[in-house]
Protein backbone atom coordinates (compact mmCIF):
# COMPACT_ATOMS: atom_id res chain seq x y z
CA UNK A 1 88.33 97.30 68.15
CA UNK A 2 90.83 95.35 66.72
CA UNK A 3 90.10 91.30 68.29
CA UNK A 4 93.50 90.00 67.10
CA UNK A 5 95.65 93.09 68.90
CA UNK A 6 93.47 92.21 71.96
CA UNK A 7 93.63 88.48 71.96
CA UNK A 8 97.08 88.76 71.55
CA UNK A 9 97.98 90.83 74.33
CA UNK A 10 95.46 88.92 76.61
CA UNK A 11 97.43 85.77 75.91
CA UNK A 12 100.50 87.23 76.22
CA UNK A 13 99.23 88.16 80.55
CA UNK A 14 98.62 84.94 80.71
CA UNK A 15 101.63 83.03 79.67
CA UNK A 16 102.72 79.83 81.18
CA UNK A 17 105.35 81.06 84.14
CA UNK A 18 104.12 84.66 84.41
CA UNK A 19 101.64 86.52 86.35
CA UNK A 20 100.76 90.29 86.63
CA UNK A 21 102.02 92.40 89.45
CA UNK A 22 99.37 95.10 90.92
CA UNK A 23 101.18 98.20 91.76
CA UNK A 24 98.29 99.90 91.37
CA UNK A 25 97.91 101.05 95.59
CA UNK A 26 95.73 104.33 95.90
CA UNK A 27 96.98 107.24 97.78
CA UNK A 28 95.27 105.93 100.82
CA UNK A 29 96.52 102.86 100.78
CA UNK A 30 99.91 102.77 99.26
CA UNK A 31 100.49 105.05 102.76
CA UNK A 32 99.10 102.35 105.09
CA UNK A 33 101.80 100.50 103.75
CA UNK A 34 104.49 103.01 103.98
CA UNK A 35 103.71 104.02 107.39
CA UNK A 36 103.70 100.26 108.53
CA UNK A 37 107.62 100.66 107.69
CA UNK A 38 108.28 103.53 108.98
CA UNK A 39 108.27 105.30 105.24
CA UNK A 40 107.01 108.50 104.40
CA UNK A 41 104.65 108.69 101.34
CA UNK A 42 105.63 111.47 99.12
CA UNK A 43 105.61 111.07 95.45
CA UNK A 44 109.65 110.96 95.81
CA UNK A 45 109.21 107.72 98.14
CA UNK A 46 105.92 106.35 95.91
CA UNK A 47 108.16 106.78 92.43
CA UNK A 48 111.42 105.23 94.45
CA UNK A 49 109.41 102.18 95.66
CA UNK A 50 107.62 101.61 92.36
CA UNK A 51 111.10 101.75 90.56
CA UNK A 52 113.20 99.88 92.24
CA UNK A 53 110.52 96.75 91.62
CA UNK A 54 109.85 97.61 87.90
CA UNK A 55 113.79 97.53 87.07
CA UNK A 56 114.82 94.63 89.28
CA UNK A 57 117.01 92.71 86.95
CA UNK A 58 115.07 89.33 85.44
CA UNK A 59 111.26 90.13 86.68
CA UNK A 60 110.32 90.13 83.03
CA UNK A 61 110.82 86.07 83.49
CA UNK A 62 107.84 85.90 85.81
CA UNK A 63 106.16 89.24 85.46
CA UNK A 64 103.90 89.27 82.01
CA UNK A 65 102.39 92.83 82.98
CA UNK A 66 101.98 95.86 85.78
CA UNK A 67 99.08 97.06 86.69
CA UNK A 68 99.25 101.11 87.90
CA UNK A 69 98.27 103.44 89.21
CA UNK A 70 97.91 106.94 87.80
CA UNK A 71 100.63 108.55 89.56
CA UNK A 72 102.94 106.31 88.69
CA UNK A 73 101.95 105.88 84.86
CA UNK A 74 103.32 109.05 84.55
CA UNK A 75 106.58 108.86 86.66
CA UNK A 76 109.58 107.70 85.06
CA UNK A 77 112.83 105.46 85.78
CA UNK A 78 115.85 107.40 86.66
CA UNK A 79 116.96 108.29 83.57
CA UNK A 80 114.05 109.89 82.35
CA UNK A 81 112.08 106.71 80.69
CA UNK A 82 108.27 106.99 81.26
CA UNK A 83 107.53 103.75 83.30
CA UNK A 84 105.18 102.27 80.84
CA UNK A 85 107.44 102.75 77.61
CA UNK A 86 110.30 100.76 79.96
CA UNK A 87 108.00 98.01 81.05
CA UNK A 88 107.22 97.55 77.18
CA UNK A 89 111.19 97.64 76.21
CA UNK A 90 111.37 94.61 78.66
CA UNK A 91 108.61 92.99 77.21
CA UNK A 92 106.06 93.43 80.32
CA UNK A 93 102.63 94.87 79.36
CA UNK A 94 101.86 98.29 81.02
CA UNK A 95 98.99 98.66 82.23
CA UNK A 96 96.39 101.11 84.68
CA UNK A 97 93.61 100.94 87.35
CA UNK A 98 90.87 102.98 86.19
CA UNK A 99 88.17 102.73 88.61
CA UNK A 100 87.28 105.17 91.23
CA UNK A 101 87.14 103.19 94.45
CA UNK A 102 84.13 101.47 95.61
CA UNK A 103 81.59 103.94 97.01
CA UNK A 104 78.10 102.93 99.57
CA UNK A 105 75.36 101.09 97.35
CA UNK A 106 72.37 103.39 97.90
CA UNK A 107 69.62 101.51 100.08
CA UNK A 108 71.86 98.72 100.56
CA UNK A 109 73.72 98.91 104.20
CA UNK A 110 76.89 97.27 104.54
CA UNK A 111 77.19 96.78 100.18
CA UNK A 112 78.61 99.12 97.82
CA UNK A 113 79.12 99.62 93.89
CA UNK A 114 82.49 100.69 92.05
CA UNK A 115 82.00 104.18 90.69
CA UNK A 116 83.94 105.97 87.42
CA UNK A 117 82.03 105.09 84.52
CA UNK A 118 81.75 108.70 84.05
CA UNK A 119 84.76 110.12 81.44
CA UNK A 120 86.21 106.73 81.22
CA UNK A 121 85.62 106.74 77.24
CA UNK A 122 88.35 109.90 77.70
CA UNK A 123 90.43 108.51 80.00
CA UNK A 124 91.26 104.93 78.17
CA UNK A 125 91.57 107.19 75.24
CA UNK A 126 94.93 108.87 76.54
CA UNK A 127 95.72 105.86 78.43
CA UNK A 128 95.86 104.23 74.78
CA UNK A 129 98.52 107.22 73.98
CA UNK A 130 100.64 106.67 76.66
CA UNK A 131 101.18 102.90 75.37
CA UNK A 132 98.84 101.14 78.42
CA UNK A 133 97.55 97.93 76.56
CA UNK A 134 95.26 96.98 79.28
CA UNK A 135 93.28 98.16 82.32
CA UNK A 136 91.55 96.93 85.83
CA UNK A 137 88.28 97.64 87.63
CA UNK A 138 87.76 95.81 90.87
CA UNK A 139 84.07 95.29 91.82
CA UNK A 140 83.77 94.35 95.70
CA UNK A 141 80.79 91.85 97.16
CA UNK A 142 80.74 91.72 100.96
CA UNK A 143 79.40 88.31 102.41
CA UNK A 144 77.11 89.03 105.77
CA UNK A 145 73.82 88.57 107.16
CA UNK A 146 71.62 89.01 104.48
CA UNK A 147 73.97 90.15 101.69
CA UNK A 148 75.07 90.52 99.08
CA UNK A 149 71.80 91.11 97.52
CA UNK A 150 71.06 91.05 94.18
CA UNK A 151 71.02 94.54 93.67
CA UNK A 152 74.98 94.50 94.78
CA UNK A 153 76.02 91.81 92.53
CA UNK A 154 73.78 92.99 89.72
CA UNK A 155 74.92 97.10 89.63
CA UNK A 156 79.18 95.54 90.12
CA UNK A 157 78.02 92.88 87.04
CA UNK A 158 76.55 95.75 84.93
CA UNK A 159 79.83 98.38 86.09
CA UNK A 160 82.25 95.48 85.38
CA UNK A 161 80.73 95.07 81.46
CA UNK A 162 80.47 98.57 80.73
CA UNK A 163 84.17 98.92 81.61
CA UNK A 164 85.09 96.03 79.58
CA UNK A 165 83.07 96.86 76.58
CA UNK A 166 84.93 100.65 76.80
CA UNK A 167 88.30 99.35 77.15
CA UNK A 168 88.02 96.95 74.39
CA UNK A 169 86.63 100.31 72.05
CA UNK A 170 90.26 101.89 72.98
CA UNK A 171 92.03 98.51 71.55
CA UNK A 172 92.73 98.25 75.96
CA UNK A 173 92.19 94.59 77.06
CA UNK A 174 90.20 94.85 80.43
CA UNK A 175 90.92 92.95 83.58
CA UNK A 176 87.01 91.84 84.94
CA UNK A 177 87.65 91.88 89.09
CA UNK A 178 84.83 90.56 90.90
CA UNK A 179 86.14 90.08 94.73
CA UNK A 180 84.28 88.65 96.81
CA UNK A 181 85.86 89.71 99.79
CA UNK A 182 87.59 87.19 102.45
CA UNK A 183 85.99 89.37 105.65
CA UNK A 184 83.93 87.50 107.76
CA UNK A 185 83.24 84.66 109.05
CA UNK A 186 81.68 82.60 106.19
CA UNK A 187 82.17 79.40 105.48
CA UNK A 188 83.98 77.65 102.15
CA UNK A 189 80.86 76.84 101.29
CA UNK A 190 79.06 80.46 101.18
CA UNK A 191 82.01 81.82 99.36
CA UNK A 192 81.71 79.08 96.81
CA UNK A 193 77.78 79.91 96.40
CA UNK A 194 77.93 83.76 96.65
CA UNK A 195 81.40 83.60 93.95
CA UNK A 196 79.42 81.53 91.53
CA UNK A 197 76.11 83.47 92.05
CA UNK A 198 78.72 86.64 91.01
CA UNK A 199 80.12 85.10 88.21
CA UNK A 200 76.99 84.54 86.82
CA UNK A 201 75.70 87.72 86.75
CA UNK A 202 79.25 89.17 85.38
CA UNK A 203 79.36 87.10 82.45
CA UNK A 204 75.70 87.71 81.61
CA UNK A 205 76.45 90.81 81.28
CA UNK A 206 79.59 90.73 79.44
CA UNK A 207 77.64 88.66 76.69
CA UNK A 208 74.82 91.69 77.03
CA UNK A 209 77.52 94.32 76.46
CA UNK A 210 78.95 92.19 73.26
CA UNK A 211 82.71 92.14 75.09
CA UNK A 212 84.91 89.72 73.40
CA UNK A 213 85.84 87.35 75.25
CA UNK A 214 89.16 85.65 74.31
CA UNK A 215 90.42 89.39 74.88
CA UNK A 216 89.78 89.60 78.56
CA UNK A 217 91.38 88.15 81.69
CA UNK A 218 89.28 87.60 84.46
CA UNK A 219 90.38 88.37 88.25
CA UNK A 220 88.46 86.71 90.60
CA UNK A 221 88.89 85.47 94.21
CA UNK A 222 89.47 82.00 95.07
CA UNK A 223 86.59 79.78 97.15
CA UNK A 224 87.97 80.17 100.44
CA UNK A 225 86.75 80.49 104.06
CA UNK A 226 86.36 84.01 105.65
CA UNK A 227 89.15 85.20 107.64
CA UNK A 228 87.36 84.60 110.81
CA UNK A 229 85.57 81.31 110.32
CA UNK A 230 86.85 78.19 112.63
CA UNK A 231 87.27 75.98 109.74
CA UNK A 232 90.03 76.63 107.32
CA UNK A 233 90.51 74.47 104.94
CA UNK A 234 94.04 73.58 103.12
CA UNK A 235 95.55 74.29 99.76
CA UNK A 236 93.87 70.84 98.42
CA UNK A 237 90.58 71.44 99.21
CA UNK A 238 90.85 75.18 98.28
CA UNK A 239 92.23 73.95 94.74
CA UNK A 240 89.13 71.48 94.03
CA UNK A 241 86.50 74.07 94.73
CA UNK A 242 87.63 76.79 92.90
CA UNK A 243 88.26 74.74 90.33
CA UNK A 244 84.94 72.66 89.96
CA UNK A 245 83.50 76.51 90.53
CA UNK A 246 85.46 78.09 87.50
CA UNK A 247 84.89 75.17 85.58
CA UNK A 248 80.78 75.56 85.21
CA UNK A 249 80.86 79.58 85.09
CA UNK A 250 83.45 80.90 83.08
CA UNK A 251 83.47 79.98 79.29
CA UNK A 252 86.47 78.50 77.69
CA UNK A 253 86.96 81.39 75.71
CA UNK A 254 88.64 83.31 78.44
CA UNK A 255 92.46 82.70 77.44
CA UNK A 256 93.39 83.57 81.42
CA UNK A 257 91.91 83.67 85.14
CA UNK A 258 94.59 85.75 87.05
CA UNK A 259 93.71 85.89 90.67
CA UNK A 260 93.87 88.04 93.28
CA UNK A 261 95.74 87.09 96.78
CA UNK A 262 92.75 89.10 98.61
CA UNK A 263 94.15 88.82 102.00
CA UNK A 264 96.04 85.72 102.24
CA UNK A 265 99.31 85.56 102.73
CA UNK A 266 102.14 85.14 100.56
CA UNK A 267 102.78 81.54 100.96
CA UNK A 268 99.22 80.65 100.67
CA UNK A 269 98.69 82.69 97.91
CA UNK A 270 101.43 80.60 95.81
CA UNK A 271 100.87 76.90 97.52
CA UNK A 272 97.26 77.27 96.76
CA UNK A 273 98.18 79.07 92.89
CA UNK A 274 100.21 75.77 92.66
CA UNK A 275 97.46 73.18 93.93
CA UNK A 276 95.10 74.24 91.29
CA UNK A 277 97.47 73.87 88.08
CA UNK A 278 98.89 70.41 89.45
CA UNK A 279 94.97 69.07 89.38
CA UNK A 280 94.64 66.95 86.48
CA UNK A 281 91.42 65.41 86.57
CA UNK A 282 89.89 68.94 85.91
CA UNK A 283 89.92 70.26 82.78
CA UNK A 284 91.31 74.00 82.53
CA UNK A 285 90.55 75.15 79.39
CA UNK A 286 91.89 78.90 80.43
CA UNK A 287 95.78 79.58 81.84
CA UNK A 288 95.56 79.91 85.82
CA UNK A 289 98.18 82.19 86.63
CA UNK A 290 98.36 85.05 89.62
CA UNK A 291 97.59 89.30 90.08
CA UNK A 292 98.71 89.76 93.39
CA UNK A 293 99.59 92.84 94.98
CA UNK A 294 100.35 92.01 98.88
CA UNK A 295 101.18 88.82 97.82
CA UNK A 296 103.92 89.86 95.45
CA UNK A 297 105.47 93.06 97.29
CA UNK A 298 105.35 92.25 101.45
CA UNK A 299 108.25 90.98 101.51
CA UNK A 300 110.07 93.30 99.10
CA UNK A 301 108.72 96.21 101.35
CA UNK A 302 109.65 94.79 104.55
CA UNK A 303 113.37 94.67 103.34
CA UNK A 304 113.36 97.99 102.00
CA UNK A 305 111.67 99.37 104.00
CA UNK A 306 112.03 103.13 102.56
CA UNK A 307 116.34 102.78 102.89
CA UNK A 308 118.04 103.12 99.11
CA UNK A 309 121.09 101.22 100.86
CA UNK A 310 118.59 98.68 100.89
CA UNK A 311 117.17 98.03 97.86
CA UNK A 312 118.83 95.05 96.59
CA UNK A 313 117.27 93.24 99.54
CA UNK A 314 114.14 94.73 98.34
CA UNK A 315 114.98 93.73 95.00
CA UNK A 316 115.53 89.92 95.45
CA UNK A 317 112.79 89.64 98.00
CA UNK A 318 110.34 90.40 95.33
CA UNK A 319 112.29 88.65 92.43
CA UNK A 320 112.02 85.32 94.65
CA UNK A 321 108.11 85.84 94.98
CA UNK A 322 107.88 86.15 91.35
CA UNK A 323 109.49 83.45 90.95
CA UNK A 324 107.53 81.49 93.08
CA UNK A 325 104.45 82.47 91.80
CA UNK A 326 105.76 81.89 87.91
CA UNK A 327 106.56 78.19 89.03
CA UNK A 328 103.65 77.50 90.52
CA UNK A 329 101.32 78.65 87.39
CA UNK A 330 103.12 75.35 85.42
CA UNK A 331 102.46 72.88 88.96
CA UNK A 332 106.16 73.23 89.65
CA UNK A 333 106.43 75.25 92.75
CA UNK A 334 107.30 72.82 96.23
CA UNK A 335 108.72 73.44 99.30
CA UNK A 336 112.24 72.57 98.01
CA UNK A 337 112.28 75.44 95.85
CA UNK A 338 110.81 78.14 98.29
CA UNK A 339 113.72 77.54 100.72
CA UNK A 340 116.36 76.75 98.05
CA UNK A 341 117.00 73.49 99.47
């Protein structure tokens, strides 16, 4: 493990005016998408969709790295470049999911665990070859009655560090994703208890597992409401409690928290990116900055919507979300600049 390589590349997904974009959709789900479009998924369609974002002209300005999926790792651009040696050219770190879904927590109804420990050692060892310089597990904590439990968050803590600790073996900085989800009808208040409660546990173990900090980037939801609940609360107040939240459980070491959109929409996704780095009266020792799939690629998939005559609509639909979401990881983002008024 070389700490400097992995430091390095760590900061460099984190930089002031970049995010990461997660075009890492499974099988399963990169079709729900297609079909809400009208698109067939074939790997023709999948490598089409995946190009025409990765070689729209000036994403490397917002875009600091790609997460994958397998597939597409070893697809290439149209004239023959493997899709992770043309994201490097352009300065944009490649890099690959390498979890195996979340599977049914044993004894635990309604909870599950991420699964694919098992060969990973292998795996991030010819991920390494193929010039990936980092990686992402998602662990996923449902809120309900009477969960999670600590069994749930403790098994996802414990998956989440022995990932980490492997990926930083293969010089391969890892992406720690806790979610806990936005389903249900929970309060701001439960997410904010059941997120910390997570946290806690994940960064125990991280410190159990020896992982080196200041060469991770953690991915964790932000303290909002469920989808269902009454009470919604506003960019502000969403800002100031993920904040306060971040600011007693994650150590300063951490060079970047890159969050996930998790459901919201694309606007909320960047006002509330935005309300948290124009807090001052917080300290943020760690860059806030964004790794949003949804959040990054509706629009862009609306106006392509599987038609090649269309892909420069596609194209500046998702060059104007990256944009977005680059300004708003300095506090710079407004209104003025969303509608280019």
């Amino acid at each position: 493990m070389n700490q400097e390589i992995l430091a390095a590349t760590a900061r460099a997904l984190a930089a002031t005016g970049k995010g990461i974009l997660a075009a890492d959709e499974s099988g399963g789900t990169i079709k729900k998408r297609f079909d809400a479009i009208g698109a067939e998924s074939t790997e023709q369609t999948r490598q089409a969709y995946r190009n025409m974002l990765f070689v729209t002209e000036g994403m490397e300005q917002h875009i600091s790295g790609v997460i994958m999926f397998d597939e597409t790792v070893r697809q290439s651009t149209a004239d023959g470049t493997p899709f992770p040696a043309y994201l490097a050219a352009r300065g944009v770190q490649p890099g690959i999911k390498v979890d195996r879904g979340a599977k049914p927590l044993a004894g635990h109804p309604g909870e599950s665990v991420t699964e694919g420990l098992d060969g990973l050692r292998e795996r991030l060892a010819e991920y390494a070859t193929l010039g990936l310089t980092f990686a992402k597990w998602r662990a996923v904590i449902t809120i309900g009655d009477g969960i999670p439990s600590a069994a749930c968050i403790g098994s996802n803590a414990e998956a989440l560090a022995r990932y980490a600790a492997l990926c930083q073996e293969a010089g391969i900085v890892p992406v720690v994703e806790p979610e806990v989800l936005l389903d249900g009808s929970h309060t701001m208040e439960r997410c904010r208890e059941v997120t910390g409660q997570t946290l806690a546990a994940v960064f125990a173990a991280l410190a159990a597992h020896r992982v080196y900090l200041p060469g991770i980037i953690l991915k964790p939801n932000m303290v909002v409401a469920g989808a269902d609940c009454p009470d919604q609360p506003g960019s502000a107040e969403v800002a100031r409690q993920t904040l306060e939240l971040l600011s007693a459980q994650v150590p300063a070491e951490v060079p970047g928290i890159a969050f996930l959109s998790g459901g919201q929409t694309e606007l909320q996704a960047t006002a509330n990116l935005q309300a948290m780095n124009a807090i001052a009266d917080i300290g943020k020792p760690w860059r806030l900055t964004f790794s949003y799939g949804r959040a990054l690629q509706q629009s862009a998939l609306q106006s392509w919507s599987g038609n090649s005559e269309q892909l420069p609509a596609g194209q500046a639909a998702f060059l104007h979300r990256a944009r977005m979401n680059g300004a708003a990881t300095s506090g710079s983002y407004s209104e003025a600049l969303e509608t280019g008024s």
